[in-house]
Protein backbone atom coordinates (compact mmCIF):
# COMPACT_ATOMS: atom_id res chain seq x y z
CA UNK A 1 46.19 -76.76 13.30
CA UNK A 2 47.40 -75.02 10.18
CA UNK A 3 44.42 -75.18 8.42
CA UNK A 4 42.38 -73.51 11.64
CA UNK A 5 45.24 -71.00 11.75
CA UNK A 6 44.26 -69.89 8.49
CA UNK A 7 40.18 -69.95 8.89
CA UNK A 8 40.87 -67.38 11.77
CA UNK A 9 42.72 -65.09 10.30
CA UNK A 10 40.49 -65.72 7.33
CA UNK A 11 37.36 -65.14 9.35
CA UNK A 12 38.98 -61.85 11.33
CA UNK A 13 39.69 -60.17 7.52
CA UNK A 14 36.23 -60.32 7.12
CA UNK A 15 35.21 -58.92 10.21
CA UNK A 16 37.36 -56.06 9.30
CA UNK A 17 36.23 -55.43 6.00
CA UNK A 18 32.52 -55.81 7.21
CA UNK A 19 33.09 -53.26 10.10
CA UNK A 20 34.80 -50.84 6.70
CA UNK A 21 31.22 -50.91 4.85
CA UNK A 22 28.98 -49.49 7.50
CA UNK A 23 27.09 -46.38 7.44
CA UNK A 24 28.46 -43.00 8.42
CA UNK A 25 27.61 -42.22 11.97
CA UNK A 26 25.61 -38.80 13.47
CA UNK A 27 29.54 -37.97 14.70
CA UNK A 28 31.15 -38.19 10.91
CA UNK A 29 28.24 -35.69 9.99
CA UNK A 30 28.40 -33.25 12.73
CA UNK A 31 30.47 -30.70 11.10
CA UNK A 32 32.93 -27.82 13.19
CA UNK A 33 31.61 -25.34 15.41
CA UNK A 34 32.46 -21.74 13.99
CA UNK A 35 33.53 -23.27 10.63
CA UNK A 36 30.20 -23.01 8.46
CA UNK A 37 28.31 -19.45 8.40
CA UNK A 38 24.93 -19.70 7.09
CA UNK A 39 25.54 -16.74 3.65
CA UNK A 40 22.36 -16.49 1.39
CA UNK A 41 22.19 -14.77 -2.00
CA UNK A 42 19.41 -12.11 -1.88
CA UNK A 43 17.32 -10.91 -5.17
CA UNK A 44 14.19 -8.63 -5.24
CA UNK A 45 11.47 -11.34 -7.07
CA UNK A 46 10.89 -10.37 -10.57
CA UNK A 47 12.07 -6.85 -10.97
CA UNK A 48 13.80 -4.86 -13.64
CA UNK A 49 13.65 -1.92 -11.14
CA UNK A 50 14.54 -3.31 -8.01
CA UNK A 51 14.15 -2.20 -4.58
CA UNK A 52 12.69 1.62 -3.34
CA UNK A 53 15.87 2.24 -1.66
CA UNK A 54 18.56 3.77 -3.43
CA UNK A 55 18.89 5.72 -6.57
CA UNK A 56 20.11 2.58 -9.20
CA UNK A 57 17.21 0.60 -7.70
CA UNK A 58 19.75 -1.93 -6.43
CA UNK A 59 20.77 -3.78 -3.19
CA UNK A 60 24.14 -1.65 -1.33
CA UNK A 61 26.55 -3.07 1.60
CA UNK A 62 24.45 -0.37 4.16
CA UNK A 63 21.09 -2.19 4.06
CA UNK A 64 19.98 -4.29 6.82
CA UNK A 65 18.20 -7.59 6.56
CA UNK A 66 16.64 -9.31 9.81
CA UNK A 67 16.98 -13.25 8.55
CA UNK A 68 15.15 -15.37 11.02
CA UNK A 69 16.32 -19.64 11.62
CA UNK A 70 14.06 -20.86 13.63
CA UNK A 71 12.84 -18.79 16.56
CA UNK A 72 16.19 -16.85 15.96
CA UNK A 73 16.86 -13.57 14.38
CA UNK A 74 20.07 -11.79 13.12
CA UNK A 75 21.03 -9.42 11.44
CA UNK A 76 22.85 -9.64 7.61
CA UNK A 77 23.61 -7.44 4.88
CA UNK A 78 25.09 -7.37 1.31
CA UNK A 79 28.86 -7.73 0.90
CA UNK A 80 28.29 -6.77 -2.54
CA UNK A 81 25.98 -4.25 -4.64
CA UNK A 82 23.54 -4.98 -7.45
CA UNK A 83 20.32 -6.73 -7.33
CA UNK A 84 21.47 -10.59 -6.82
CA UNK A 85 23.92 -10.30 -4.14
CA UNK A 86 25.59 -12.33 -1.19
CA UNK A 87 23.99 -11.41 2.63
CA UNK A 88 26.75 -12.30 5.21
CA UNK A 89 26.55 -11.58 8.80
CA UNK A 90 29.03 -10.40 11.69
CA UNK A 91 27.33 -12.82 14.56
CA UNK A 92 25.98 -15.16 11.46
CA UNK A 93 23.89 -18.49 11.58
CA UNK A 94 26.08 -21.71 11.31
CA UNK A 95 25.61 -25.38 9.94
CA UNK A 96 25.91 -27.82 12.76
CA UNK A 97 25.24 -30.99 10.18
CA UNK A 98 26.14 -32.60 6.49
CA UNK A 99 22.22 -33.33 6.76
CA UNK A 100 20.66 -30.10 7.94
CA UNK A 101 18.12 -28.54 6.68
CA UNK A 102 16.80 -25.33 7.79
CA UNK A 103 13.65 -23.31 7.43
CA UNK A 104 15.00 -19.47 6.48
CA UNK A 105 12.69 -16.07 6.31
CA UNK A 106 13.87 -12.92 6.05
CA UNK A 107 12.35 -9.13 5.93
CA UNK A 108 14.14 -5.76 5.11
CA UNK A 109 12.06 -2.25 6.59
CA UNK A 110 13.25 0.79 5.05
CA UNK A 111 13.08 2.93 7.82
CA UNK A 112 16.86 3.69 8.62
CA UNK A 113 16.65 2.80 12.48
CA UNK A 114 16.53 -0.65 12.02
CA UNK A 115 20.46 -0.46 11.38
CA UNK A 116 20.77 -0.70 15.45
CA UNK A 117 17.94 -4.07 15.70
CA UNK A 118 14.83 -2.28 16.19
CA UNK A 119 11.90 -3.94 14.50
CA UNK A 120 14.07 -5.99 12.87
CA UNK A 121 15.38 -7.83 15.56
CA UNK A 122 11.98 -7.70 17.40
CA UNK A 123 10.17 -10.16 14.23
CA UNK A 124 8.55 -9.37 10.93
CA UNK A 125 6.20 -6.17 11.31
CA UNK A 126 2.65 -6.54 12.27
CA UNK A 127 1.93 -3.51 11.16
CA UNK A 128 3.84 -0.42 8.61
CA UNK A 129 3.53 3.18 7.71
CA UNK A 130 4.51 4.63 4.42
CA UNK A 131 5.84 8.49 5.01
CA UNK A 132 3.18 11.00 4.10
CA UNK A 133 6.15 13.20 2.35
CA UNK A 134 8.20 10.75 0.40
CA UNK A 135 9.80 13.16 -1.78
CA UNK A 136 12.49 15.14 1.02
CA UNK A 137 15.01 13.25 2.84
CA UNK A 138 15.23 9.71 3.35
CA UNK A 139 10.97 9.40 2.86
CA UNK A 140 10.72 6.87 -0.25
CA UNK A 141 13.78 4.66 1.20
CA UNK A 142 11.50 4.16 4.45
CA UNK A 143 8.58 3.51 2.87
CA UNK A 144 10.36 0.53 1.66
CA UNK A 145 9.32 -2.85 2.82
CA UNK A 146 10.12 -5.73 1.81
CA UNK A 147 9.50 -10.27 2.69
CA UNK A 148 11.28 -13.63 2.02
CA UNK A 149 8.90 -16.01 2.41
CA UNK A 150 10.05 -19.30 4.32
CA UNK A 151 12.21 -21.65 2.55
CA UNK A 152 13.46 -24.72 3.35
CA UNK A 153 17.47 -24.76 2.84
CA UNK A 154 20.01 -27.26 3.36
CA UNK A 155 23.46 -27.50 4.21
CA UNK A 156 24.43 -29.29 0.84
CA UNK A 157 21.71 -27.23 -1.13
CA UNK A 158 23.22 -25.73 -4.55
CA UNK A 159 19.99 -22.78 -4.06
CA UNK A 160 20.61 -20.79 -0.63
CA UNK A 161 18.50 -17.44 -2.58
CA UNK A 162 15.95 -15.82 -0.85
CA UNK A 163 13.50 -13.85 -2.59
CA UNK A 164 12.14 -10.81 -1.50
CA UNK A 165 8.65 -9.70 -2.53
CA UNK A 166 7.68 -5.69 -1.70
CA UNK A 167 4.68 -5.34 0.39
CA UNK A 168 3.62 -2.19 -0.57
CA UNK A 169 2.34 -1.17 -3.99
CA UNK A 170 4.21 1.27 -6.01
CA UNK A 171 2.47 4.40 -7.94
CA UNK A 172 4.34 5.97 -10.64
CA UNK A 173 3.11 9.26 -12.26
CA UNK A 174 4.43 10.49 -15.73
CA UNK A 175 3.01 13.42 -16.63
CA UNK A 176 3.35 13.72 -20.43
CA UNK A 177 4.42 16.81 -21.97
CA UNK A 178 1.76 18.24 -23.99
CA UNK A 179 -0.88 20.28 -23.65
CA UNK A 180 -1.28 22.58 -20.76
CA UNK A 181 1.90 21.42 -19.51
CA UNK A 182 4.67 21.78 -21.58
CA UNK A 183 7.21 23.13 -19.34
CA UNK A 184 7.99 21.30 -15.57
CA UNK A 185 7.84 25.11 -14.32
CA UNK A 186 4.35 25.04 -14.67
CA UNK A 187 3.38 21.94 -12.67
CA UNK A 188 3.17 23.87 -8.96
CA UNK A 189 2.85 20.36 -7.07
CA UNK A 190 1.58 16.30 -7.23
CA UNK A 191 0.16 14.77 -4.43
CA UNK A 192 -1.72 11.26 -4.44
CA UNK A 193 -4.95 11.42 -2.41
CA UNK A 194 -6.89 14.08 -1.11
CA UNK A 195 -8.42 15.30 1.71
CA UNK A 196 -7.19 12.58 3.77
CA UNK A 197 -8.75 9.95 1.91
CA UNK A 198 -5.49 8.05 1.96
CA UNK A 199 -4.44 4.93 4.19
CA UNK A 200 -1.16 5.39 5.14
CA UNK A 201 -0.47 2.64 7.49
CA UNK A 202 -2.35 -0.80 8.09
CA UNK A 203 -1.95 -3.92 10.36
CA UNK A 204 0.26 -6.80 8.27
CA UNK A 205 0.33 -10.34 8.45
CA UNK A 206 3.34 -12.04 7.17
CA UNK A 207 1.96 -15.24 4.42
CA UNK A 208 1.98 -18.74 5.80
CA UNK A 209 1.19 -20.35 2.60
CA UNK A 210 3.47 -22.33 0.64
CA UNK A 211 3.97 -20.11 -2.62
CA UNK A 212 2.33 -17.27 -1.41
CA UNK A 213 4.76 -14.34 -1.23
CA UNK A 214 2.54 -11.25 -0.05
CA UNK A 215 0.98 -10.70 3.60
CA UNK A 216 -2.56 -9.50 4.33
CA UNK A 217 -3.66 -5.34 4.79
CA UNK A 218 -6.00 -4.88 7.50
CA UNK A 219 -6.28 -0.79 7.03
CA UNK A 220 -9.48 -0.29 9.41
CA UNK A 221 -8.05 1.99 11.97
CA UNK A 222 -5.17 3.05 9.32
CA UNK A 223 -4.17 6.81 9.58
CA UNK A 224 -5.07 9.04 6.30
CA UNK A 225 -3.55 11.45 4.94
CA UNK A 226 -2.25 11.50 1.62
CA UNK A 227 1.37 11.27 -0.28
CA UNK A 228 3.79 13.48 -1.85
CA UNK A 229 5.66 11.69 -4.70
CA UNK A 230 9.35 11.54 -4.96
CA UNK A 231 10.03 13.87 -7.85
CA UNK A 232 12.59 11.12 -9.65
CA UNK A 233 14.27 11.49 -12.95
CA UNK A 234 12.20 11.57 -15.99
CA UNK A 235 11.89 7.99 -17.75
CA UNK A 236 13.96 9.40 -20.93
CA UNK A 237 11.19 9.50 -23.15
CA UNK A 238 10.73 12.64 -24.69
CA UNK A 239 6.96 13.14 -24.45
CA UNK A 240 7.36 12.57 -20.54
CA UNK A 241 7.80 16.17 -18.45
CA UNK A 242 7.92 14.63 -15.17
CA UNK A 243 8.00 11.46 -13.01
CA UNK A 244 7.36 10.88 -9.91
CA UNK A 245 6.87 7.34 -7.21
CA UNK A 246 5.66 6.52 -4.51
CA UNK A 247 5.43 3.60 -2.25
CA UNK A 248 1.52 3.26 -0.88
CA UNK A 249 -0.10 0.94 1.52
CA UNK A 250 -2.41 -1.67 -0.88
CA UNK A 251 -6.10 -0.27 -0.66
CA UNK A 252 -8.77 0.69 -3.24
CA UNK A 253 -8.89 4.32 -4.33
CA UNK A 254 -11.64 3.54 -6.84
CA UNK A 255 -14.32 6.57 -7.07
CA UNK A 256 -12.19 8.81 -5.30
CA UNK A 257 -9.39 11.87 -5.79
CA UNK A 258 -6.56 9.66 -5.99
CA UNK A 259 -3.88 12.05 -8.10
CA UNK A 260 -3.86 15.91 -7.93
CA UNK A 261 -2.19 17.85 -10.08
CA UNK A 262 -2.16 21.82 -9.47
CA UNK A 263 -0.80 24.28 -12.01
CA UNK A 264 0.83 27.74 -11.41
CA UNK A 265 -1.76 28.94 -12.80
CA UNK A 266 -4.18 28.24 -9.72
CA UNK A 267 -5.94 25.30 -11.34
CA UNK A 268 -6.28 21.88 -10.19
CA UNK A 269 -7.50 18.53 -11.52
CA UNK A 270 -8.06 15.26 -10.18
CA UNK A 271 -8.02 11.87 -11.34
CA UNK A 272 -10.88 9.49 -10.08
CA UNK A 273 -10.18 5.83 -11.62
CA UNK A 274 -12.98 3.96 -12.23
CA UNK A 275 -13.44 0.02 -11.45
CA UNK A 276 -9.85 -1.29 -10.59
CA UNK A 277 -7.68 0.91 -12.45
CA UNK A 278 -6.59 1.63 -8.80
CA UNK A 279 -7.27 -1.24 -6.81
CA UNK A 280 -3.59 -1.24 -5.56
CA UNK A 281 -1.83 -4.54 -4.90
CA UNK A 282 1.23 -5.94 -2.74
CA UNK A 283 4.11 -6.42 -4.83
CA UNK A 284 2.45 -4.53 -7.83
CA UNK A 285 3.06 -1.28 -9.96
CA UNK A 286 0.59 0.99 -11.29
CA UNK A 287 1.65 3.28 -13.74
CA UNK A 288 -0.70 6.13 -14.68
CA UNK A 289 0.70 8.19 -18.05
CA UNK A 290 -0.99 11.35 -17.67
CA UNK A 291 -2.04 14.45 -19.79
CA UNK A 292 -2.55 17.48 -18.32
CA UNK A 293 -5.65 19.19 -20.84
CA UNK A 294 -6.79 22.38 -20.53
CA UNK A 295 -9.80 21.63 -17.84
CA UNK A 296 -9.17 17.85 -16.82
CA UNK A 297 -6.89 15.58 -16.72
CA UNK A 298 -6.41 12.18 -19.59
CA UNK A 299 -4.74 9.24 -18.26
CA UNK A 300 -3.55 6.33 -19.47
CA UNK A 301 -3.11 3.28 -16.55
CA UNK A 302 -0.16 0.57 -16.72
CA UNK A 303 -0.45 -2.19 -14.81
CA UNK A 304 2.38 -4.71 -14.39
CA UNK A 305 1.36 -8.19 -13.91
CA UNK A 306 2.06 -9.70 -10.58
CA UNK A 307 5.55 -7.90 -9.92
CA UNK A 308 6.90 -4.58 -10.65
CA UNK A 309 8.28 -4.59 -14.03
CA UNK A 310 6.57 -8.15 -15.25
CA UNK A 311 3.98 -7.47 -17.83
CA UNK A 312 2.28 -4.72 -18.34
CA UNK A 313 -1.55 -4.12 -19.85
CA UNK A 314 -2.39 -1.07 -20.54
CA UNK A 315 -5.84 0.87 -20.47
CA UNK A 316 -6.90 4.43 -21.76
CA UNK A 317 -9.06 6.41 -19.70
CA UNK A 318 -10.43 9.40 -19.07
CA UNK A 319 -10.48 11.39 -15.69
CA UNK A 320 -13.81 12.30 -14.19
CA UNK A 321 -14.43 16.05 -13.39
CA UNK A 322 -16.88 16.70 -10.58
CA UNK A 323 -19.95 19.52 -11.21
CA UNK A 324 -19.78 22.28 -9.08
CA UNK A 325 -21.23 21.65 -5.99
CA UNK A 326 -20.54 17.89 -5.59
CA UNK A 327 -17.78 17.98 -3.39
CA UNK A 328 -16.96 16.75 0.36
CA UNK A 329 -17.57 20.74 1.26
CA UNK A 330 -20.69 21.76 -0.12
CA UNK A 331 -24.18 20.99 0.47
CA UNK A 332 -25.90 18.22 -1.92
CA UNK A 333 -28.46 15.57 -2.08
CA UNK A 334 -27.93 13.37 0.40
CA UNK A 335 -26.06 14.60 3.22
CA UNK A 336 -26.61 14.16 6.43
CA UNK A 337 -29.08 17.14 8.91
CA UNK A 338 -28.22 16.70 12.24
CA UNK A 339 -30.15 18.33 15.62
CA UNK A 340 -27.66 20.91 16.34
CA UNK A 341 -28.35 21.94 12.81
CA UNK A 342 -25.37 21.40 11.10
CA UNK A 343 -24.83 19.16 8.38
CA UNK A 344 -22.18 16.74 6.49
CA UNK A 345 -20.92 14.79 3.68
CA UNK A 346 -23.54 11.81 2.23
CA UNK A 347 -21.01 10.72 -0.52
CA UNK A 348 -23.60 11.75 -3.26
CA UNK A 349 -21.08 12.81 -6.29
CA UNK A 350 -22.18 14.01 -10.01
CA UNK A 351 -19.55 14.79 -12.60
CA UNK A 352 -19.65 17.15 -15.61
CA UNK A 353 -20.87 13.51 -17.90
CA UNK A 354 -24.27 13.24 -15.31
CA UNK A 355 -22.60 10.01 -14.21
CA UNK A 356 -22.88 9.54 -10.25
CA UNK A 357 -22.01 7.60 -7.82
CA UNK A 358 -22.47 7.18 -4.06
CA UNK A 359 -19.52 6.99 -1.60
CA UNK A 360 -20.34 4.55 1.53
CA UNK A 361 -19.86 7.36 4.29
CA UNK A 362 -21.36 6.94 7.31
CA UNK A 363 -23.08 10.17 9.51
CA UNK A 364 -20.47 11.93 12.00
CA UNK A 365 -23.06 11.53 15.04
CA UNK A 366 -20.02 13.84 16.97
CA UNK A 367 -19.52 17.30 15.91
CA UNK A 368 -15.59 17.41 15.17
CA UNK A 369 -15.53 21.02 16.19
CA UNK A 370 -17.00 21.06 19.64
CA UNK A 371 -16.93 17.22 20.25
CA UNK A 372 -20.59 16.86 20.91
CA UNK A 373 -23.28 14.19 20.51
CA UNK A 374 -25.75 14.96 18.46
CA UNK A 375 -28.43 12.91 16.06
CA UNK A 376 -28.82 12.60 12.70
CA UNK A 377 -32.62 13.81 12.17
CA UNK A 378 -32.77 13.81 8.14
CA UNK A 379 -31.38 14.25 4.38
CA UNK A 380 -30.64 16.34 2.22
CA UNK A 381 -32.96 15.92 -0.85
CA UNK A 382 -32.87 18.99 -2.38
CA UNK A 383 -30.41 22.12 -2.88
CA UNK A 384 -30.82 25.37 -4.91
CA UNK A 385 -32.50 28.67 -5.08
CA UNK A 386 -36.02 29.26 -3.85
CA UNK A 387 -36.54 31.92 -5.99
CA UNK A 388 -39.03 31.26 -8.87
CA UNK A 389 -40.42 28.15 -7.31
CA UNK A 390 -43.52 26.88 -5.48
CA UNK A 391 -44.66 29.31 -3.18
CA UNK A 392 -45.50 26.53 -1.30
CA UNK A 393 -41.79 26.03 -0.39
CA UNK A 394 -41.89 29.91 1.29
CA UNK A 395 -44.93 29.70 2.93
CA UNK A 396 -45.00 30.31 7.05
CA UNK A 397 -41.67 31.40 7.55
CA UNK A 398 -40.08 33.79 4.84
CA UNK A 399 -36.86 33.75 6.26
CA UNK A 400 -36.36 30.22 6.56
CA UNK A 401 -35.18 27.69 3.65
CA UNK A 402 -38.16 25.20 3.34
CA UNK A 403 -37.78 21.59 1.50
CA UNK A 404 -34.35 21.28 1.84
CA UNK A 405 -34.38 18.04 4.05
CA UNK A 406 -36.69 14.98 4.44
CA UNK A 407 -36.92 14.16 7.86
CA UNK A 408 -35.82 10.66 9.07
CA UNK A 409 -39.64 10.19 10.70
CA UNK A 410 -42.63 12.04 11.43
CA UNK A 411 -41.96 15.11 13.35
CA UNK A 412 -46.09 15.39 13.78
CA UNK A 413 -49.18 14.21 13.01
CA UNK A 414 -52.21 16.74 13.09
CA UNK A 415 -55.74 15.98 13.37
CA UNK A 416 -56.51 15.99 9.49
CA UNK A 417 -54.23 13.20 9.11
CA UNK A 418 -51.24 15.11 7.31
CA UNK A 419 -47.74 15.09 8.10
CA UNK A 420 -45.97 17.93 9.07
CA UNK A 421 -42.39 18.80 8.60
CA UNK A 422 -41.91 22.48 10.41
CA UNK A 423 -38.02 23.29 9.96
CA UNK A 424 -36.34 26.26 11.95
CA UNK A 425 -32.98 28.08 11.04
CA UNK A 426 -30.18 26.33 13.46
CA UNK A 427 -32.71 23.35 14.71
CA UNK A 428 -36.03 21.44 14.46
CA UNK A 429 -39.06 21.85 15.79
């Protein structure tokens, strides 16, 4: 009996001390309700000059950030300035779980009104507008926009950062102080784009791929216009006269007016880059050091690689001037002759080198002014005076302009076999 009395309390020791090694159950994980906020640290990816918003480049405790877990959204902001800060939240997220992980996004839009929810609150935008006047009032700040891509984060994770990639590309202008501008009095204004050749606001989809940290553009449909620069502090160099930014929906401005730069004096030049010295990017800077010469404008392009202040790779190039009588406005080979007689832009342009090149610009089959239909009957093949040439080209009608435009088919066919182009003033015939 004594010897049993032992094996019992032998065998209910080890009972005990069996029940001591097993695992941690779902309940020993689950952690307090209220006692574990969800705080991130935020940093703009890559940048030496960090977000559009404020003057220091740098996150401040008045910026909202819409951080989404799950199909959730709320709303955080920086309890502390400076690029790499801390985002805490009033109503924040909290961890339920030791073992929880949780997929986190997160998008900041600079436009002020999302301080009350607003698109924040509603999911990441599908589409954005940059303001068409970023230099007065709040314009650059709500230009500014700016993704987290997903991350996965968990509870006991030592990295809770989110990094924030800008969507838009920035343009920065230095005009260099030589030449015909050596004083800032004489620059009379900047303006990026011209003539409304400028997209200004696109449709945006967010990235879904792992590693990918800029959206898609789809600009079709975009409004244009184009973009006064914020007028910001000069870089400190002493050959620069003035800088200026702005924040611009990506597109390609190649072969067109993409920087204007008008003197007191009356005169303007453009810049036209070439190739893709302004193919602008998501999440890139273009930096375009330019001299204002006495005629035309010589500019030198930075590009930073990838980010805004990564590398840079620099390229020298010369702006192209157009001839006289190559513009939008005026007649030229290869616009468009409509039936109601009036005529418009083909895309044919010829600078001051002979180089061309031919815009893709469709015929405006509605005439803007009075809003209606009409046909496109021929081109423009050739512009000048009559004066001095063949006769031929004055014959019949000696008030009327004759070989200016090849018709787009036979407007008749006499007997003898001959075609037959007979053009009146205002009309066809």
């Amino acid at each position: 009996m004594k010897k049993l009395s032992i094996s019992l309390c032998m065998a209910c020791l080890t009972g005990i001390m069996a029940a001591g090694c097993t695992e941690e159950t779902d309940s020993d994980k689950r952690l307090p309700d209220g006692k574990y906020p969800m705080t991130f640290t935020a940093a703009v990816d890559g940048l030496t000059v960090t977000r559009a918003g404020t003057a220091d480049g740098e996150w401040t405790d008045a910026d909202w950030i819409a951080v989404q877990v799950s199909d959730e959204i709320k709303i955080y902001a920086p309890s502390n300035n400076g690029n790499n800060v801390t985002l805490t939240s009033d109503d924040p997220f909290y961890w339920q779980s030791k073992d929880e992980t949780k997929t986190i996004r997160a998008w900041y839009c600079g436009d002020s009104s999302t301080a009350s929810g607003g698109i924040n609150t509603g999911g990441v935008p599908t589409s954005w507008s940059v303001q068409p006047d970023q230099n007065e009032g709040e314009g650059y700040q709500q230009s500014d926009f700016l993704y987290a891509a997903p991350k996965d984060i968990s509870f006991g994770s030592t990295d809770k950062s989110l990094a924030f990639t800008h969507q838009t590309a920035r343009v920065v202008i230095n005009i260099k102080n030589a030449e015909a501008a050596t004083d800032a009095d004489v620059i009379s204004s900047v303006v990026i784009g011209n003539e409304k050749n400028l997209v200004l606001s696109g449709k945006y989809t967010a990235p879904t791929r792992v590693n990918v940290t800029t959206g898609t553009w789809d600009i079709s449909g975009g409004t244009m216009g184009t973009i006064t620069p914020k007028d910001i502090t000069a870089s400190g160099s002493g050959d620069i006269l003035k800088t200026y930014a702005a924040l611009v929906i990506p597109q390609n401005m190649s072969e067109q007016k993409f920087i204007a730069v008008s003197l007191r004096d009356g005169n303007t030049y453009y810049y036209t880059p070439q190739s893709t010295d302004a193919d602008l990017k998501s999440g890139t800077q273009y930096t375009y050091n330019i001299t204002v010469k006495h005629g035309y404008l010589e500019v030198m392009t930075v590009k930073t690689g990838g980010t805004w202040g990564g590398g840079e790779e620099t390229t020298n190039v010369t702006s192209k001037i157009l001839k006289k009588g190559f513009t939008a406005d005026d007649l030229k080979i290869g616009d468009y002759y409509y039936s109601d007689g009036k005529s418009s832009d083909g895309g044919y342009r010829k600078y001051t080198d002979d180089s061309f090149v031919v815009l893709d610009i469709k015929p405006v089959l509605t005439d803007p002014s009075t809003g209606a239909e009409r046909t496109c009957i021929g081109i423009v093949y050739w512009v000048g005076d009559i004066t001095g040439e063949d006769p031929l080209l004055k014959r019949d009608k000696p008030n009327c302009t004759h070989g200016l435009v090849v018709s787009l088919w036979d407007m008749s066919a006499p007997d003898n076999g001959e075609i037959e182009m007979t053009w009146t003033y205002g009309g066809y015939e």
